[in-house]
Every structure is written in structure tokens, then in C-alpha cells.
N, C-alpha and C. Protein backbone atom coordinates (compact mmCIF):
# COMPACT_ATOMS: atom_id res chain seq x y z
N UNK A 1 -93.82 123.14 58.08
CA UNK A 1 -94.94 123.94 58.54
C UNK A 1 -96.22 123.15 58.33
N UNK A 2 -96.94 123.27 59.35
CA UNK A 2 -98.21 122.38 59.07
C UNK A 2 -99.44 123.76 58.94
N UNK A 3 -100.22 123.51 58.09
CA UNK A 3 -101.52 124.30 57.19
C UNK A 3 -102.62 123.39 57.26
N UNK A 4 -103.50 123.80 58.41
CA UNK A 4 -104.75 123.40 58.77
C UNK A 4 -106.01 124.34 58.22
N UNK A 5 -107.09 123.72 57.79
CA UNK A 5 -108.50 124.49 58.02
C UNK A 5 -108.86 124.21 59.32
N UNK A 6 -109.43 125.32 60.22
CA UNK A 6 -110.32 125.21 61.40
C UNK A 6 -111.37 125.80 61.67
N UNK A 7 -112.52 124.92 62.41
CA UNK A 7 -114.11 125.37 62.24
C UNK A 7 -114.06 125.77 63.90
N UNK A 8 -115.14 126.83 64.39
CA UNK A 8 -115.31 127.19 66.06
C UNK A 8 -115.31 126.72 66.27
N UNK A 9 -114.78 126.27 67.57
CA UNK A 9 -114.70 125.32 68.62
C UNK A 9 -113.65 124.60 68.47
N UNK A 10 -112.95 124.29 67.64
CA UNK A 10 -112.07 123.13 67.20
C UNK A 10 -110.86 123.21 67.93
N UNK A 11 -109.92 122.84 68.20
CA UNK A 11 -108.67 123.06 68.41
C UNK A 11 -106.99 122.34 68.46
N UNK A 12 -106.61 122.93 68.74
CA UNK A 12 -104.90 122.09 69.22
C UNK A 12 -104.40 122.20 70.19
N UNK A 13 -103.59 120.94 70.03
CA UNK A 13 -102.80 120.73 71.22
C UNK A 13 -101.48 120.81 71.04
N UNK A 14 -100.61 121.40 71.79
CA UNK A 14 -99.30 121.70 71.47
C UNK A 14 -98.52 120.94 72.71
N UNK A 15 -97.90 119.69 72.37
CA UNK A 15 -97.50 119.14 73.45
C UNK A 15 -98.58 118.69 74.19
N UNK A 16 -98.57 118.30 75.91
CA UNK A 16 -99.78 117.97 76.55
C UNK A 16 -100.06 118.93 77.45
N UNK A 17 -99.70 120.41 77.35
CA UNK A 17 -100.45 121.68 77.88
C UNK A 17 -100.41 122.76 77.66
N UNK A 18 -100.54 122.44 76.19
CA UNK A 18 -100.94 123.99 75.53
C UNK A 18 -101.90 123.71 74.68
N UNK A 19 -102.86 124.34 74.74
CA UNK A 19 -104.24 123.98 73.92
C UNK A 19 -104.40 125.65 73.39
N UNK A 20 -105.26 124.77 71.95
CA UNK A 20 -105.34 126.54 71.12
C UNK A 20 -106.42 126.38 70.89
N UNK A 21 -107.85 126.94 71.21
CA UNK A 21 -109.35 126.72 71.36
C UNK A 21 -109.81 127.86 69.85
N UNK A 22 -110.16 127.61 68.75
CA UNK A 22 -110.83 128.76 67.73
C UNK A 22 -112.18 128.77 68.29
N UNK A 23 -112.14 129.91 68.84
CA UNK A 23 -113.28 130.36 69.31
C UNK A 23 -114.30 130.80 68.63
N UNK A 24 -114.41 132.00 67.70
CA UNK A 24 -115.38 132.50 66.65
C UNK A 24 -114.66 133.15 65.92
N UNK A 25 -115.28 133.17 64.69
CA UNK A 25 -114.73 133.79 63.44
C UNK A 25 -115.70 135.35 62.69
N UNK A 26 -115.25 136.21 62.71
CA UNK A 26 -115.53 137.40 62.86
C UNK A 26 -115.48 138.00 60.99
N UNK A 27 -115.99 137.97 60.37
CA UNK A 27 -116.25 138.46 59.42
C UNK A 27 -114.76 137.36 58.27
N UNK A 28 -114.66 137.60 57.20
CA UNK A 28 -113.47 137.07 56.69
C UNK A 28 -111.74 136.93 56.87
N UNK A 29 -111.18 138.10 57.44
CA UNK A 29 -110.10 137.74 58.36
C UNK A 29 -109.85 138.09 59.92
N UNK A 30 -110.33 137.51 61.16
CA UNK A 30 -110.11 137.46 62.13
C UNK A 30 -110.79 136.70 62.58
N UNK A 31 -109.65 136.43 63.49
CA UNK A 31 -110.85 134.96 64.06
C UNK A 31 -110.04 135.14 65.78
N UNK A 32 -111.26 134.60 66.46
CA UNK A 32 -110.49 134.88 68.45
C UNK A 32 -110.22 133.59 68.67
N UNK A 33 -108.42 133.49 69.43
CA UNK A 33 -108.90 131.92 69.98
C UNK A 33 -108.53 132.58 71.56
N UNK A 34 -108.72 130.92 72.29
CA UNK A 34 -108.36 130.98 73.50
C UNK A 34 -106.92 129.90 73.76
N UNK A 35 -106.14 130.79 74.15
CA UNK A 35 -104.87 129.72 74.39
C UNK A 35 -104.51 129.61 76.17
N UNK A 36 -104.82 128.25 76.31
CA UNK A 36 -104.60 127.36 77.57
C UNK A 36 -103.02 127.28 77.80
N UNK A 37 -102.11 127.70 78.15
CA UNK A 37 -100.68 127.16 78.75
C UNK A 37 -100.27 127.91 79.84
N UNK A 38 -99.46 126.76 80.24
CA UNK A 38 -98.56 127.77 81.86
C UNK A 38 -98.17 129.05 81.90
N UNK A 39 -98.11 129.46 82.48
CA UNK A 39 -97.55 130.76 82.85
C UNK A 39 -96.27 131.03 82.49
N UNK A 40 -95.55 129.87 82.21
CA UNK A 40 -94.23 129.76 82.08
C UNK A 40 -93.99 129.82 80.85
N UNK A 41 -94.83 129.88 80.25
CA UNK A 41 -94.74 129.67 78.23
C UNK A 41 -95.15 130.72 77.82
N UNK A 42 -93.96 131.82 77.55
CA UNK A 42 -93.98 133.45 76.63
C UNK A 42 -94.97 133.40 75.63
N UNK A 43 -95.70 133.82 75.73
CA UNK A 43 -97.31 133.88 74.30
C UNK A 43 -97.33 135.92 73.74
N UNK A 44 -96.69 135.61 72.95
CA UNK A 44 -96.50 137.45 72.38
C UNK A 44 -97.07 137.42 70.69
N UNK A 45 -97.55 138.54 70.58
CA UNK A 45 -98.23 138.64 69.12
C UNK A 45 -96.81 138.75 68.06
N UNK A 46 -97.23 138.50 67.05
CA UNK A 46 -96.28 138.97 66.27
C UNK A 46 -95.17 140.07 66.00
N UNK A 47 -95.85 141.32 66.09
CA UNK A 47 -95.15 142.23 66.36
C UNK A 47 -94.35 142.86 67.34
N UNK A 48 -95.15 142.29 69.02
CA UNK A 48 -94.14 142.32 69.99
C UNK A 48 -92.87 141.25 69.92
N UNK A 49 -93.22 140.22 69.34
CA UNK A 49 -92.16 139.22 69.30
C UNK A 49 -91.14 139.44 68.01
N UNK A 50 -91.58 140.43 66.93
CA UNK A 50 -90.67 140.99 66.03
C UNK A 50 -89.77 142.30 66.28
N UNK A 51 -90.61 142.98 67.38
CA UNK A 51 -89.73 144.23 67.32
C UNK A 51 -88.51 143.42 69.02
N UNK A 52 -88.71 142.55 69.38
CA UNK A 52 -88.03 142.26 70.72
C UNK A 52 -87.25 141.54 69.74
N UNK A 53 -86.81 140.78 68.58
CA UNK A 53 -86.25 140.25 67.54
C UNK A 53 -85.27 141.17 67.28
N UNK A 54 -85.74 142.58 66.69
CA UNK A 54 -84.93 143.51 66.32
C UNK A 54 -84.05 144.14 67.11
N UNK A 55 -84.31 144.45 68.42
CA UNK A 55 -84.08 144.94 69.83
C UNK A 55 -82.93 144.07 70.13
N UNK A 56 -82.86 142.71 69.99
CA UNK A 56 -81.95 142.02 70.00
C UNK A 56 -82.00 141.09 71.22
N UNK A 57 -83.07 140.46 71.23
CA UNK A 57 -84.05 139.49 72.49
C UNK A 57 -82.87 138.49 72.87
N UNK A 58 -82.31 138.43 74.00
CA UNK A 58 -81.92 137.70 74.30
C UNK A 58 -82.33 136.15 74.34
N UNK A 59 -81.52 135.40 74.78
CA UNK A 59 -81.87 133.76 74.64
C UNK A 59 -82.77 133.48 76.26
N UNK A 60 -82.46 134.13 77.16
CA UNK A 60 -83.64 134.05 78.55
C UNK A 60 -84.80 134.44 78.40
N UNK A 61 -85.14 135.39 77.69
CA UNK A 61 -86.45 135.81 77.37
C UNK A 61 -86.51 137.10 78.05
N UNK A 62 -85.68 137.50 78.38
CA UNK A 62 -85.59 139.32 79.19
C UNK A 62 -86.51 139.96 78.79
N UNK A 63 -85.97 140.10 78.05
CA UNK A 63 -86.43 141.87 76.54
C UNK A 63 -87.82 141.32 76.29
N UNK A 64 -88.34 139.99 76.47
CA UNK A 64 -89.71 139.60 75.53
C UNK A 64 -90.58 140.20 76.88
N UNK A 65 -90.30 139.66 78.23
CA UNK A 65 -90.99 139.89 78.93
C UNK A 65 -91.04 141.67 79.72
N UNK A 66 -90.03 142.05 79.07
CA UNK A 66 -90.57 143.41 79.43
C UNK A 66 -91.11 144.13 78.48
N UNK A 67 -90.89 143.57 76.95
CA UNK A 67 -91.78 144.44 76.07
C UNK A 67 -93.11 143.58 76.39
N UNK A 68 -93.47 142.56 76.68
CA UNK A 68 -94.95 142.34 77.25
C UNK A 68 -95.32 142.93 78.66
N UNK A 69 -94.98 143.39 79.38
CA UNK A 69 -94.90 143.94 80.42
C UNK A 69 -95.61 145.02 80.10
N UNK A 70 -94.69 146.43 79.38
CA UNK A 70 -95.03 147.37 78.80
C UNK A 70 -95.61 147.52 78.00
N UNK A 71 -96.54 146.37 77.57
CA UNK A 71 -97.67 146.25 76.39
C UNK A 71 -98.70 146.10 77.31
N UNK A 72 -99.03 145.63 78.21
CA UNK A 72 -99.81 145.20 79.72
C UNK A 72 -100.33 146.76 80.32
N UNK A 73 -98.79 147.17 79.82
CA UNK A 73 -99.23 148.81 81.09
C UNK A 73 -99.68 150.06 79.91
N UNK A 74 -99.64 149.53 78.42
CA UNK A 74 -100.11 150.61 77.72
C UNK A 74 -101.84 150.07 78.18
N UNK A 75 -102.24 148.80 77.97
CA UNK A 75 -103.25 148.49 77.50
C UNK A 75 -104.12 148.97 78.60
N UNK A 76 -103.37 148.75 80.26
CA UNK A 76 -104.27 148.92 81.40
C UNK A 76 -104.47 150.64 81.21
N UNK A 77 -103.40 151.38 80.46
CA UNK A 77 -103.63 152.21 80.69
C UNK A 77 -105.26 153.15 79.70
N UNK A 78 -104.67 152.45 78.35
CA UNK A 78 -105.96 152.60 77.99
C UNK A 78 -107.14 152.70 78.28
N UNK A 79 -107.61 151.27 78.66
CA UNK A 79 -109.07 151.17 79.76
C UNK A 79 -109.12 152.02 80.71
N UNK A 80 -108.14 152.77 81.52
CA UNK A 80 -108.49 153.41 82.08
C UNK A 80 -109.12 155.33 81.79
N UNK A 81 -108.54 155.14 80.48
CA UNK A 81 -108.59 156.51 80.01
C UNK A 81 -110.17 156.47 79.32
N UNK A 82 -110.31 155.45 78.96
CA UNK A 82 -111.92 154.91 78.27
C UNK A 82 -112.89 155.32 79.52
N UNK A 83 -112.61 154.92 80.85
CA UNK A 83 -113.39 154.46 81.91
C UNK A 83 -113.58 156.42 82.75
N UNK A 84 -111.91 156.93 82.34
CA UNK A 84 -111.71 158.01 82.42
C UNK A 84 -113.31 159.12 81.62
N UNK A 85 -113.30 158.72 80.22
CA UNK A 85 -113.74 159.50 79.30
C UNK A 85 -115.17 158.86 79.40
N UNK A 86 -115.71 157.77 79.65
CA UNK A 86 -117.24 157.18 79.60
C UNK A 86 -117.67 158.00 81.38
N UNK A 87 -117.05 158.01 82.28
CA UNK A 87 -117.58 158.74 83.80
C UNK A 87 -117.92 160.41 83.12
N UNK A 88 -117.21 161.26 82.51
CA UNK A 88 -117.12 162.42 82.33
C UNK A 88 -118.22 162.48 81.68
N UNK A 89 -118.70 161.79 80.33
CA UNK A 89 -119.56 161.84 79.39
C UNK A 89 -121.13 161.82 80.49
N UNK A 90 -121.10 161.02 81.26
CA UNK A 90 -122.48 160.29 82.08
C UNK A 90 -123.28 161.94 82.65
């Protein structure tokens, strides 16, 4: 395992097209990056990629891409309920 310090802006390269950009650092634990790779390269948070673990994720990547799928359609759905509840308020 490699254990880096990183300052904004800084970043990695993973191979020659995946780049991990630390964007800003937000009080003592969180920090935003921006990650550069193909479309073709599964990028899931921890916990979607732990509970698709438990689920029993196949070796194609099935199960990863539909629990990101259905993480996509909670989130759109969210914003919309925000966008829902900020029109009503006006």
C-alpha cells in the first residue's frame, strides 16, 4: 500500500489515463477530488463497492454497475424533489 501526503491541486496518475486531481480540502476530514478515466473504468465509493461485495459482485462487473445505476437514479431523484420543494417554497 502506498501512503502519500497531498496538497490542492496535486495529483496522480494511475497508469497513463487515470488521473486523481485533490481539488480542495474542506475543514479536517474531507477533501474533493476530480477523477479523469474512461468510461470503461468502474469508479464506486466504498460502500457501493462493499455492499455489491456482499451481494456477491460478480467477476464482469454486473451487480457493480447496476448498484451504480440505482445510486444515479436515487440521486437524480433527489434533486428533483429539492427542485420539487425550492418551486413550491418561491
Amino acid at each position: 500500500m502506498l501512503s502519500l501526503t497531498m496538497r490542492e491541486g496535486d495529483y496522480l496518475m494511475i497508469g497513463k489515463d487515470i488521473k486523481l486531481t485533490f481539488e480542495k480540502v474542506v475543514g479536517d476530514n474531507k477533501m474533493y477530488i476530480h477523477i479523469d478515466a474512461p468510461k470503461s473504468v468502474e469508479i464506486l465509493r466504498d460502500k457501493v463497492y462493499e455492499r455489491a461485495l456482499e451481494d456477491g459482485a460478480e467477476a464482469n462487473g454486473e451487480l457493480l454497475r447496476r448498484l451504480k445505476k440505482e445510486r444515479r437514479a436515487q440521486r437524480n431523484e433527489y434533486f428533483k424533489k429539492q427542485a420539487r420543494d425550492k418551486a413550491a417554497n418561491v
